[in-house]
N, C-alpha and C. Protein backbone atom coordinates (compact mmCIF):
# COMPACT_ATOMS: atom_id res chain seq x y z
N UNK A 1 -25.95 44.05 -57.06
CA UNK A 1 -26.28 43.82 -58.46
C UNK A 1 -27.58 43.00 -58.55
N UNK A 2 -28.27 43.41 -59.40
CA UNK A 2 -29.74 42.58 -59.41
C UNK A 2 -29.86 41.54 -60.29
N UNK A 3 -30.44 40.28 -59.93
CA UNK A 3 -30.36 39.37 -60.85
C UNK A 3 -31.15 39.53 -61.85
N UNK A 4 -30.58 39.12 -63.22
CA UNK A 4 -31.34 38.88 -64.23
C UNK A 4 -32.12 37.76 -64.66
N UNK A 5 -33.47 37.97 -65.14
CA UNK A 5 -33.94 36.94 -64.82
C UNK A 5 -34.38 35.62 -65.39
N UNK A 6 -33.85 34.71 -64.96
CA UNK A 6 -34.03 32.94 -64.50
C UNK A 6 -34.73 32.21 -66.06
N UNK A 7 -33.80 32.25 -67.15
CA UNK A 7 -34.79 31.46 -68.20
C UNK A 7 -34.17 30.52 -68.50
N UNK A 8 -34.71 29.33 -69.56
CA UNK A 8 -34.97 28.00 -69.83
C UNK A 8 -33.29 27.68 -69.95
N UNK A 9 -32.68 29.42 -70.88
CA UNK A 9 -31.18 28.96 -70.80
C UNK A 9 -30.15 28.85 -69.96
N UNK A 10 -30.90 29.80 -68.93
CA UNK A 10 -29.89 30.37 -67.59
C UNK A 10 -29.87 28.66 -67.05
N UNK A 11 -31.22 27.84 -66.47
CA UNK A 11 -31.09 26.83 -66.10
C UNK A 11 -30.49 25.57 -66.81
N UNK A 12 -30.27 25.54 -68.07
CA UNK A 12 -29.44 24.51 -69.67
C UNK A 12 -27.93 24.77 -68.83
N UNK A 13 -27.30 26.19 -68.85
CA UNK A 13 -25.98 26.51 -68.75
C UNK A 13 -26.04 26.16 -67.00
N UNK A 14 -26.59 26.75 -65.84
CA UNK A 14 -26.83 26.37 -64.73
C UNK A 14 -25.74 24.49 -65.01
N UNK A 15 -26.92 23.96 -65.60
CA UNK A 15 -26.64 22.06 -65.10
C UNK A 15 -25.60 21.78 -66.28
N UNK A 16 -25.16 22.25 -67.36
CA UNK A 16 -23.62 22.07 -67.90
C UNK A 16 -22.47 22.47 -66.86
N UNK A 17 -23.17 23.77 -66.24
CA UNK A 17 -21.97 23.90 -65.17
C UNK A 17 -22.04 23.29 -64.24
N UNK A 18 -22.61 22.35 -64.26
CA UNK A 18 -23.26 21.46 -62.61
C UNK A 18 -23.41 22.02 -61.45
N UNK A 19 -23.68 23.16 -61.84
CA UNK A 19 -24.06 24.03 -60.42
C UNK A 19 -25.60 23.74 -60.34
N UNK A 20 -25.55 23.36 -58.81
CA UNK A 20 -26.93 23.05 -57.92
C UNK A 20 -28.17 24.09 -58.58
N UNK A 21 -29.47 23.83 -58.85
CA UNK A 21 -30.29 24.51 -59.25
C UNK A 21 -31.36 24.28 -57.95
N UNK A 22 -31.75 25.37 -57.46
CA UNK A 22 -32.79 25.76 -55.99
C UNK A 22 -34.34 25.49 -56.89
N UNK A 23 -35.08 24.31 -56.89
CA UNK A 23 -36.25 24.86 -56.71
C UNK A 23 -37.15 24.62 -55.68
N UNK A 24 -38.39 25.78 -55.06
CA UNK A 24 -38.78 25.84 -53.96
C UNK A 24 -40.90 25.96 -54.40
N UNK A 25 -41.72 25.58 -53.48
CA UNK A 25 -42.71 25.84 -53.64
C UNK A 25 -43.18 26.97 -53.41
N UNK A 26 -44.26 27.45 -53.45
CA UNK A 26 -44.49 28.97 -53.30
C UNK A 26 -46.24 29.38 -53.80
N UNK A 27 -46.73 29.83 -52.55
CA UNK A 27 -47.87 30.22 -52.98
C UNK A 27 -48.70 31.86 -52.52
N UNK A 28 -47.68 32.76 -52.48
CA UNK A 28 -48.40 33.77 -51.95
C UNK A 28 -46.96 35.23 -51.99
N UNK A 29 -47.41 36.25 -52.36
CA UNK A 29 -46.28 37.15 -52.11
C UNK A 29 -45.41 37.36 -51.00
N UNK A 30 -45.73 37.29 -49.89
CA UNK A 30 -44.72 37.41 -49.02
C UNK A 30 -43.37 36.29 -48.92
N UNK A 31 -43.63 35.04 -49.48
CA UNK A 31 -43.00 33.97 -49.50
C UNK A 31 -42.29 34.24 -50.53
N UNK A 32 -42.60 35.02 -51.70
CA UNK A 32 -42.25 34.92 -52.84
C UNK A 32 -40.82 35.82 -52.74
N UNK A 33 -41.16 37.03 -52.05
CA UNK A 33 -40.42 38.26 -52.02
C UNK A 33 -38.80 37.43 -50.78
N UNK A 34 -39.50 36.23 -50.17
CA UNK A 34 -38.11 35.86 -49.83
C UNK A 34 -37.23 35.12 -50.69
N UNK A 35 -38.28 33.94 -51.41
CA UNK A 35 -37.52 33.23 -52.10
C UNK A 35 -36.63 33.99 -53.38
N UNK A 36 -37.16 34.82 -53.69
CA UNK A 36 -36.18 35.79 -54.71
C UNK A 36 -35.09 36.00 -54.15
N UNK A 37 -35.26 36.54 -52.81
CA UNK A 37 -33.95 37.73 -52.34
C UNK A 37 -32.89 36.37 -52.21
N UNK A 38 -33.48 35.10 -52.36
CA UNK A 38 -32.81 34.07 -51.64
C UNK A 38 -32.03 32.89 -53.13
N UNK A 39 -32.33 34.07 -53.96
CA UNK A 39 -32.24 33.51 -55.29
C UNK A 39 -32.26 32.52 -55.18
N UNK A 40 -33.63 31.65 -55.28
CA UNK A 40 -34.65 30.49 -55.62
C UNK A 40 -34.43 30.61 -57.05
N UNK A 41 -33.96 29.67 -58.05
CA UNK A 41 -34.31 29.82 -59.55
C UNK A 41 -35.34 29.50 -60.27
N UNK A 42 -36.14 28.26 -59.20
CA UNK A 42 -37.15 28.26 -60.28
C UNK A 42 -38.39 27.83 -58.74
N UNK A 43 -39.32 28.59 -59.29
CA UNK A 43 -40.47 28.19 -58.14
C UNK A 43 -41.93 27.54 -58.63
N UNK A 44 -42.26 26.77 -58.06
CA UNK A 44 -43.81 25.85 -58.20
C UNK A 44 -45.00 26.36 -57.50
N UNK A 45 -45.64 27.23 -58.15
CA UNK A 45 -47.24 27.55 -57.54
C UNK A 45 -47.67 26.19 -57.67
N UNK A 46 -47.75 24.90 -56.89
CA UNK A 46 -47.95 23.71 -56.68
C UNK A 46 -50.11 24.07 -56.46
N UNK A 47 -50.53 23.14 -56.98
CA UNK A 47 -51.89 23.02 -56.65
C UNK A 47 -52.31 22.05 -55.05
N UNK A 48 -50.71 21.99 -54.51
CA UNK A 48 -50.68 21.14 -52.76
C UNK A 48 -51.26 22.73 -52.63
N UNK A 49 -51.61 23.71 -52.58
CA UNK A 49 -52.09 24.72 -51.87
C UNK A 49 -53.51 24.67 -51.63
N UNK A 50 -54.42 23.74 -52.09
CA UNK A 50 -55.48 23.46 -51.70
C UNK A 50 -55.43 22.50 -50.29
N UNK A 51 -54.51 22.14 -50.09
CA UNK A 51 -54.21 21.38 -48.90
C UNK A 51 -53.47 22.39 -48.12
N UNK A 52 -52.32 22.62 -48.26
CA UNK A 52 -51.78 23.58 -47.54
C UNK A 52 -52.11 24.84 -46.95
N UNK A 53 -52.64 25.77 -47.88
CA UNK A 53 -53.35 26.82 -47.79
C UNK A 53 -54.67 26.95 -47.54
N UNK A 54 -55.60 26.27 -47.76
CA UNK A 54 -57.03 26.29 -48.07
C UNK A 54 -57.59 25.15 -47.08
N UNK A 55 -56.46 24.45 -46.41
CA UNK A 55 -57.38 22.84 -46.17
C UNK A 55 -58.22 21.92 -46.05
N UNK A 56 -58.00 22.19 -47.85
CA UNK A 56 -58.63 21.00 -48.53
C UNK A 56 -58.28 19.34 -48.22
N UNK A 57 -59.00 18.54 -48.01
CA UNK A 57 -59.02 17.16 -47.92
C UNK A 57 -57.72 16.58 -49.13
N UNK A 58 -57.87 16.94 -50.30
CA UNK A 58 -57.03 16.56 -51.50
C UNK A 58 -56.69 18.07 -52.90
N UNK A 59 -55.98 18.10 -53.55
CA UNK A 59 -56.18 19.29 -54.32
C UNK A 59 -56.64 19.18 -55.61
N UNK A 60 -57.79 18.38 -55.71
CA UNK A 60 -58.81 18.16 -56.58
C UNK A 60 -59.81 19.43 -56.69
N UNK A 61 -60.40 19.65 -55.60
CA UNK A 61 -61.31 21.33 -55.74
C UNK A 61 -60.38 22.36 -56.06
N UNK A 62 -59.38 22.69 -56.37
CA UNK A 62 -58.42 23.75 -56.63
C UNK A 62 -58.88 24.00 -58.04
N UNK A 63 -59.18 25.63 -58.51
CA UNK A 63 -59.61 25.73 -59.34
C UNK A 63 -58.60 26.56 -60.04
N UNK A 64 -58.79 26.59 -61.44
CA UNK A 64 -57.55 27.40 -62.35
C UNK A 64 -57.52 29.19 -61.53
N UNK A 65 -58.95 29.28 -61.46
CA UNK A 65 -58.82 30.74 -60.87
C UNK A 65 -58.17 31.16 -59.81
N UNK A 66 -58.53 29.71 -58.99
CA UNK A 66 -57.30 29.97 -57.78
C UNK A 66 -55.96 30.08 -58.16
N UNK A 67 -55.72 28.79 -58.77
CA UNK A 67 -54.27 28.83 -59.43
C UNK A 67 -53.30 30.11 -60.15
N UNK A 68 -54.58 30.68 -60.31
CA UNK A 68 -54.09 32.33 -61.05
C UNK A 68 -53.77 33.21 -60.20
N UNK A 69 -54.73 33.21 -59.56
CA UNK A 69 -54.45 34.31 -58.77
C UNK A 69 -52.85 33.97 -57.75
N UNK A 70 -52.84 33.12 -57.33
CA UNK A 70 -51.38 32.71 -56.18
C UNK A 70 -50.39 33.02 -57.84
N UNK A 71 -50.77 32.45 -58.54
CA UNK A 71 -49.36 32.31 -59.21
C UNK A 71 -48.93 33.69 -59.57
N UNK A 72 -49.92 34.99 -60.24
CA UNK A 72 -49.81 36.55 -60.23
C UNK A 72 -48.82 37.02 -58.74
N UNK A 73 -49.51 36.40 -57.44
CA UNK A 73 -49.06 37.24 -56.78
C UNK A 73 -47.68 36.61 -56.33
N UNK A 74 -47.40 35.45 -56.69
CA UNK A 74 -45.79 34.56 -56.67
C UNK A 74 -44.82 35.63 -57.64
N UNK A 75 -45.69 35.98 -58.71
CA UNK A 75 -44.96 36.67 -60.17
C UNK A 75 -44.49 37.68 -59.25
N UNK A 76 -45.18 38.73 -58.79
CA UNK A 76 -45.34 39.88 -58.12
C UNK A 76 -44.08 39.96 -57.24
N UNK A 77 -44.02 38.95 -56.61
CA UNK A 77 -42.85 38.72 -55.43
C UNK A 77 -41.60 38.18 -56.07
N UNK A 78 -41.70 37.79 -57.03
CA UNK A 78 -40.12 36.82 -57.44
C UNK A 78 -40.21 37.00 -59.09
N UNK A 79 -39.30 38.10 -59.61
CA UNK A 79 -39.87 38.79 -60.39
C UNK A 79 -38.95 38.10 -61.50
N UNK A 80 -37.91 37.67 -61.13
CA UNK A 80 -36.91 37.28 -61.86
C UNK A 80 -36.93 35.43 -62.34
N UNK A 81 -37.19 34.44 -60.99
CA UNK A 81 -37.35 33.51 -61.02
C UNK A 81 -37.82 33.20 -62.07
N UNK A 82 -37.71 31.45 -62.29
CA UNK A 82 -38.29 30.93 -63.14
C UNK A 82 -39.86 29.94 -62.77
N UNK A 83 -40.62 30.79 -63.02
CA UNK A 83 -42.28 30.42 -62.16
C UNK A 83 -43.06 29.15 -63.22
N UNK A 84 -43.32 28.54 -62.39
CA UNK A 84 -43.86 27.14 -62.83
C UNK A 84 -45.45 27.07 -62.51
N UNK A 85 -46.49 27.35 -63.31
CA UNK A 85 -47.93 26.93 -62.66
C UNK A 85 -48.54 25.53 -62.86
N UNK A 86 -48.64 25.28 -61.90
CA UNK A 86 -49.21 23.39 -61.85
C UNK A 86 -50.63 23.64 -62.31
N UNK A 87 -51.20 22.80 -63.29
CA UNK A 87 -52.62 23.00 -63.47
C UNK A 87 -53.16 21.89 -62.84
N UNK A 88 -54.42 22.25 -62.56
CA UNK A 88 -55.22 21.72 -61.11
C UNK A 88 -55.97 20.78 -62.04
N UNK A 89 -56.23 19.85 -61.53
CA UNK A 89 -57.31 18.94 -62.02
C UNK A 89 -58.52 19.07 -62.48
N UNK A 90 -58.91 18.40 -63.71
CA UNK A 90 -59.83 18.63 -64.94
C UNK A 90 -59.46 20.65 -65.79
N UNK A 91 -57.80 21.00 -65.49
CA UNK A 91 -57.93 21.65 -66.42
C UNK A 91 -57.52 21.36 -67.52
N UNK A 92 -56.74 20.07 -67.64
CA UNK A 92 -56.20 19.49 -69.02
C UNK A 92 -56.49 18.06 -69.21
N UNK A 93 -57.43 17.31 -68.90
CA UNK A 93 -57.92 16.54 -68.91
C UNK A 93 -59.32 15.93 -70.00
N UNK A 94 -59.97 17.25 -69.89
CA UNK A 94 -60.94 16.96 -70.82
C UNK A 94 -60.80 17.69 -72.40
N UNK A 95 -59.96 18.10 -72.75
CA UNK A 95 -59.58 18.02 -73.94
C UNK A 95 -58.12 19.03 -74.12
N UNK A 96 -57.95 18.67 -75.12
CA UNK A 96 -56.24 19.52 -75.62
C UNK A 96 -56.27 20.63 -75.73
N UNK A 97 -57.72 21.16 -75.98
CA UNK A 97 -58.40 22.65 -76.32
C UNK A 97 -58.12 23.35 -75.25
N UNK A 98 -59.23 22.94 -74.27
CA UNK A 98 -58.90 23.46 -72.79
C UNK A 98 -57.67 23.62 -72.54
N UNK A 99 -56.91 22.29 -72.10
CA UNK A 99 -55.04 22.40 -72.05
C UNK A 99 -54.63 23.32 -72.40
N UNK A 100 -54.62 23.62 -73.68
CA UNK A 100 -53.84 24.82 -73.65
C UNK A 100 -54.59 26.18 -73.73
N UNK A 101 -56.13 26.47 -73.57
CA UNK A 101 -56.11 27.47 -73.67
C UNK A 101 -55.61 27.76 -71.93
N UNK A 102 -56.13 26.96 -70.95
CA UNK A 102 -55.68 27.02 -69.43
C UNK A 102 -54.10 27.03 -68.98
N UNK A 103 -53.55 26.54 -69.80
CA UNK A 103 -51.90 26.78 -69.90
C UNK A 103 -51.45 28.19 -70.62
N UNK A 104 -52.63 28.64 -71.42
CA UNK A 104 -51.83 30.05 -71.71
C UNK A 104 -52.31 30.98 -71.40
N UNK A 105 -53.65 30.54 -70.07
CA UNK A 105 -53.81 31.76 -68.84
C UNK A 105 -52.57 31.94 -67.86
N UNK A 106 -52.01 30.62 -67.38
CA UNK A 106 -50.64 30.44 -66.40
C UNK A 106 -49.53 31.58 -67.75
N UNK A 107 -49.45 31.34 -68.55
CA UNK A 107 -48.47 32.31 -69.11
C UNK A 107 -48.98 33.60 -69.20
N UNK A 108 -50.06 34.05 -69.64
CA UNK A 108 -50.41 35.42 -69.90
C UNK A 108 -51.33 36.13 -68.94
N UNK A 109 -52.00 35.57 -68.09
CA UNK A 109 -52.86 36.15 -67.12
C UNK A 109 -51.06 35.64 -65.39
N UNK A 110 -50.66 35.26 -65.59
CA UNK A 110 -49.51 34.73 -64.26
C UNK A 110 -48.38 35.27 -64.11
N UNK A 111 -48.01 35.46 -66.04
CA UNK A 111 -47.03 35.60 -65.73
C UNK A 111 -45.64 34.45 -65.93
N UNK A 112 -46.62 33.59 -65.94
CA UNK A 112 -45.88 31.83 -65.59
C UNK A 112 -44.95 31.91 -66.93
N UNK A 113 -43.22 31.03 -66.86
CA UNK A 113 -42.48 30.88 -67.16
C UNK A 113 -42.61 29.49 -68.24
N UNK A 114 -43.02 28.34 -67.64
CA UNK A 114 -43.76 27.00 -67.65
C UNK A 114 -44.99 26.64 -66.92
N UNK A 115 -45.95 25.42 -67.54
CA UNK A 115 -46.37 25.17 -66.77
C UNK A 115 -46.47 23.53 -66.40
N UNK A 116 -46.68 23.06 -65.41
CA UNK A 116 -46.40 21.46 -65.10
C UNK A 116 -47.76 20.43 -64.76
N UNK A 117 -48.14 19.65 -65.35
CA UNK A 117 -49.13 18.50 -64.94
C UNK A 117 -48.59 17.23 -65.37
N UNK A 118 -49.56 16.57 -64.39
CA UNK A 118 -49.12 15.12 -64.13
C UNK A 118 -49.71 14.30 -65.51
N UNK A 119 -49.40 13.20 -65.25
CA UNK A 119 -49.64 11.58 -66.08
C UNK A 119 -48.55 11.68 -67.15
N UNK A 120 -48.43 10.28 -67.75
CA UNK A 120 -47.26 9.40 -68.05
C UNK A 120 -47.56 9.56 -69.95
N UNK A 121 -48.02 8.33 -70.53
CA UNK A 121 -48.17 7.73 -71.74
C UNK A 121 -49.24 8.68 -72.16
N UNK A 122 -50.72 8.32 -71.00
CA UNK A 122 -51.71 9.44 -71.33
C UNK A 122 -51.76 10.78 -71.98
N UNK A 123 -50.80 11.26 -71.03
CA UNK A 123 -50.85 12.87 -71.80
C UNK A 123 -49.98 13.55 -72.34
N UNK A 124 -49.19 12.68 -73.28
CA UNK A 124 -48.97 12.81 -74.23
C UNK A 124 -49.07 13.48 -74.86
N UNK A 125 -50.52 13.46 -75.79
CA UNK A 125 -51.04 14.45 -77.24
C UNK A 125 -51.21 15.65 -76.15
N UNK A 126 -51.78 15.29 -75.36
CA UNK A 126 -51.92 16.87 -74.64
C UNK A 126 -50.61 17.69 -74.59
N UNK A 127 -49.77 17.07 -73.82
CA UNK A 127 -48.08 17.68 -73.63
C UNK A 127 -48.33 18.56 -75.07
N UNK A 128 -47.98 17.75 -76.10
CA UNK A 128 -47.68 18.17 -77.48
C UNK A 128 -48.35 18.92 -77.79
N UNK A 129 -50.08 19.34 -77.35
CA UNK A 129 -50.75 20.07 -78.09
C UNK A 129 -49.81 21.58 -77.25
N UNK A 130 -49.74 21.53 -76.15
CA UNK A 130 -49.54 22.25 -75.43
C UNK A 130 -48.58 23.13 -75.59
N UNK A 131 -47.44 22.09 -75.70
CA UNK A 131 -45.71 22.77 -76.26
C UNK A 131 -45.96 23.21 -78.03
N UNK A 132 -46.86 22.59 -78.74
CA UNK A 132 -46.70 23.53 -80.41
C UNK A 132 -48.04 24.71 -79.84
N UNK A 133 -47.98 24.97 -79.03
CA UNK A 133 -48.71 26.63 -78.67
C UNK A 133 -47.54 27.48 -77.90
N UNK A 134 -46.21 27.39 -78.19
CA UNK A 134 -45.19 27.73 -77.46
C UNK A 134 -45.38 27.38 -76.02
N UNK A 135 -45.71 26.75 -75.38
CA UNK A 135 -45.67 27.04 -73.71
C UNK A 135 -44.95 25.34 -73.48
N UNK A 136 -44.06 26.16 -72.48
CA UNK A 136 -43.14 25.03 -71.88
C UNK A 136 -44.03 24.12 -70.62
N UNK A 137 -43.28 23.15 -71.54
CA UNK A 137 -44.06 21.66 -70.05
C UNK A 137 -43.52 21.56 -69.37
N UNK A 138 -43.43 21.10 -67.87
CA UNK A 138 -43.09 20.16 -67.02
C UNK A 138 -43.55 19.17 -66.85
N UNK A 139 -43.32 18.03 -66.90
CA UNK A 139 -44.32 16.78 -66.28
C UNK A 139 -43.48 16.09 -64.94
N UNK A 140 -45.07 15.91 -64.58
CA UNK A 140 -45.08 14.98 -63.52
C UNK A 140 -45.58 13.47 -63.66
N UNK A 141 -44.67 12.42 -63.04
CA UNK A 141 -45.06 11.24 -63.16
C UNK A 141 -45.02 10.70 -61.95
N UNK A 142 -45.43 9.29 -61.86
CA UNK A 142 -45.07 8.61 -60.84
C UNK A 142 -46.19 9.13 -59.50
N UNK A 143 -46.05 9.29 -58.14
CA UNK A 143 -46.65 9.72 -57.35
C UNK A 143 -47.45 10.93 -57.89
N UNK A 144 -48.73 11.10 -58.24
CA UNK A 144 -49.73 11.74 -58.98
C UNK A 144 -50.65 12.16 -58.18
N UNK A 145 -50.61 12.97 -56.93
CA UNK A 145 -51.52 13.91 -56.35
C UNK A 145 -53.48 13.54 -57.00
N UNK A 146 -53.75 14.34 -58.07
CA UNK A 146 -55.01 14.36 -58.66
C UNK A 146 -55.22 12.80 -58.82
N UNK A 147 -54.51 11.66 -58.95
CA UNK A 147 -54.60 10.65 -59.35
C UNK A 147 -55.13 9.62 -57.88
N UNK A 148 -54.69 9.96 -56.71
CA UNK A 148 -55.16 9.33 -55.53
C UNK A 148 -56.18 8.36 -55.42
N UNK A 149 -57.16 8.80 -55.97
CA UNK A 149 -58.42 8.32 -55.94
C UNK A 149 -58.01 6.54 -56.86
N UNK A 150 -57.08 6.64 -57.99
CA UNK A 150 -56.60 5.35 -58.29
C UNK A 150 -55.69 4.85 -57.51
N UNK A 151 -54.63 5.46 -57.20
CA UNK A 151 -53.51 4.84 -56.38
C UNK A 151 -53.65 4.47 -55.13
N UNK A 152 -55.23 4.77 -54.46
CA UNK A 152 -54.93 3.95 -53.26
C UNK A 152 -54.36 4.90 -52.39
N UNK A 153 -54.25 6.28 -52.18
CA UNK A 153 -53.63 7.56 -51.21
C UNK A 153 -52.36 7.57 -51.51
N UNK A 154 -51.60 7.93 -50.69
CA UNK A 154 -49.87 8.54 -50.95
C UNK A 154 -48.99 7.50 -50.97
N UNK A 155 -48.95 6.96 -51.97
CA UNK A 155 -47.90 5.63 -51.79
C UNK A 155 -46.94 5.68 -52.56
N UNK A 156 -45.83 4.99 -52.57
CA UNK A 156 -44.55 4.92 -53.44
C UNK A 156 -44.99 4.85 -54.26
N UNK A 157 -44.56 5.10 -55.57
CA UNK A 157 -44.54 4.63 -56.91
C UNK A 157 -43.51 3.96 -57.37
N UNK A 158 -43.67 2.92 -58.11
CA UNK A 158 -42.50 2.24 -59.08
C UNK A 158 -41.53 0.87 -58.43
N UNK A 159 -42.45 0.36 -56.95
CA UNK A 159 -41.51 -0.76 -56.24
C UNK A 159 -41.13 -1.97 -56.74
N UNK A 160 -41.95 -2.40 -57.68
CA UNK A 160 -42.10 -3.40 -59.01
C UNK A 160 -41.08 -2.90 -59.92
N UNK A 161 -40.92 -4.31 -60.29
CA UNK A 161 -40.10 -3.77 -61.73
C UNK A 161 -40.68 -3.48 -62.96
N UNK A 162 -42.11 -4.32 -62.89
CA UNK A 162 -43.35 -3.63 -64.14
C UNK A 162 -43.70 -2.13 -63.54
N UNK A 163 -43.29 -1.90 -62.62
CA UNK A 163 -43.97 -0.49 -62.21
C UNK A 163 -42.79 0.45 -62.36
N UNK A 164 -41.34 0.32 -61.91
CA UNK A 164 -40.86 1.17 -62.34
C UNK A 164 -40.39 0.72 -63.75
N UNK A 165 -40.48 0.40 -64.49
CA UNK A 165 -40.62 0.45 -66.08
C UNK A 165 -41.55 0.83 -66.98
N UNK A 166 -42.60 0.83 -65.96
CA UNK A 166 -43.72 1.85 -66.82
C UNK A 166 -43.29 3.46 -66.19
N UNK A 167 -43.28 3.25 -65.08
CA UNK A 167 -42.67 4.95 -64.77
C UNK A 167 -41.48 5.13 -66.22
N UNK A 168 -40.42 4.46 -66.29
CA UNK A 168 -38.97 4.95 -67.17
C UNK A 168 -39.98 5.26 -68.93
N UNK A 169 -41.50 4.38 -69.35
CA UNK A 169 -42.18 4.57 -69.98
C UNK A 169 -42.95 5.65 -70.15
N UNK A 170 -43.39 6.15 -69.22
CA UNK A 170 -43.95 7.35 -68.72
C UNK A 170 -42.87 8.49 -69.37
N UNK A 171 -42.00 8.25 -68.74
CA UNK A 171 -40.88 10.28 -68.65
C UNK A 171 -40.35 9.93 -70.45
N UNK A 172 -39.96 8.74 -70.70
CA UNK A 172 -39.85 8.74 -72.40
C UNK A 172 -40.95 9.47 -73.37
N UNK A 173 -42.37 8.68 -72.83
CA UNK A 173 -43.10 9.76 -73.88
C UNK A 173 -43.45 10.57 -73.53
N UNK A 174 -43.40 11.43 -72.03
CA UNK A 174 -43.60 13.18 -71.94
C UNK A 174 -42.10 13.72 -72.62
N UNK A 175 -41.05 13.07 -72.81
CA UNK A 175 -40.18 13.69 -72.81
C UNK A 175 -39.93 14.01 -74.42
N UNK A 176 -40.60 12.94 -75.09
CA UNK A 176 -41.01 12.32 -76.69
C UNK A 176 -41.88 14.33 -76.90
N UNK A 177 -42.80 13.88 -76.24
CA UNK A 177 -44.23 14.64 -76.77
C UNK A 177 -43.53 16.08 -76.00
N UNK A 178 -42.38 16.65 -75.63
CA UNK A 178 -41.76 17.78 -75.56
C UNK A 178 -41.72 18.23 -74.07
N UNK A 179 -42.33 17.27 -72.93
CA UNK A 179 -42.31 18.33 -71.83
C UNK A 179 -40.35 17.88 -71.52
């Protein structure tokens, strides 16, 4: 029987039933075509593929075009899943405009299900501009990849108690502003 495929409600009813939800990274069709058969429910074209794939120093040079293209051929392979495109740095950064018109290439040029970027309080209006253009958020907080260059390289986040209280600050207003 073939699965049907993997949406916002399948995963709502999924965690009422507290059944375990699989998600896996993924950047290329052959990977993709396993994680399906392996019913993966929801997968991350992660922008770590400038490191992983490409090896890049950091995944700052990762460009939306790249991002498109892996995430098409993720679509291609895992047809059902629920596909997540991470937008790469400075595509939602320099204005809300961009944001979402680059968030509704990940949906309409990808394929993409959602799409996910980082920061806390900051991006906010962005989240929001993003989600009233229909497209689902993910956010990321806390340990912030594109953000390195402030944090000092790969370090914990939140060991403080001012630090993890601005993190619990953080996921309130992405969660406020809809992701």
């Amino acid at each position: 029987m073939e699965r049907k495929k993997i949406t916002i409600h399948t995963l709502k009813e999924m965690q009422a039933r507290k059944e375990p939800i699989v998600m896996l990274t993924c950047y290329d069709y052959p990977m993709a075509l396993l994680e399906e058969k392996a019913g993966v429910e929801i997968i991350l074209v992660g922008d770590s593929l400038g490191m992983t794939v490409y090896g890049m120093d950091s995944t700052l040079p990762v460009t939306m075009d790249m991002m498109i293209n892996h995430a098409k051929a993720v679509r291609k392979g895992a047809p059902t899943a629920y596909l997540v495109g991470d937008m790469p740095y400075m595509s939602y950064q320099v204005s809300k405009e961009e944001a979402v018109r680059n968030a509704g290439r990940f949906m309409a040029e990808a394929g993409c299900d959602c799409i996910k970027l980082e920061g806390g309080q900051e991006m906010a209006d962005t989240i929001q501009a993003i989600v009233r253009a229909s497209i689902p958020v993910m956010g990321h907080i806390g340990l912030t990849p594109q953000s390195l260059a402030q944090l000092g390289g790969f370090k914990a986040q939140g060991r403080t108690a001012e630090a993890a209280l601005k993190l619990v600050e953080d996921a309130k207003a992405i969660e406020q502003a809809g992701a």
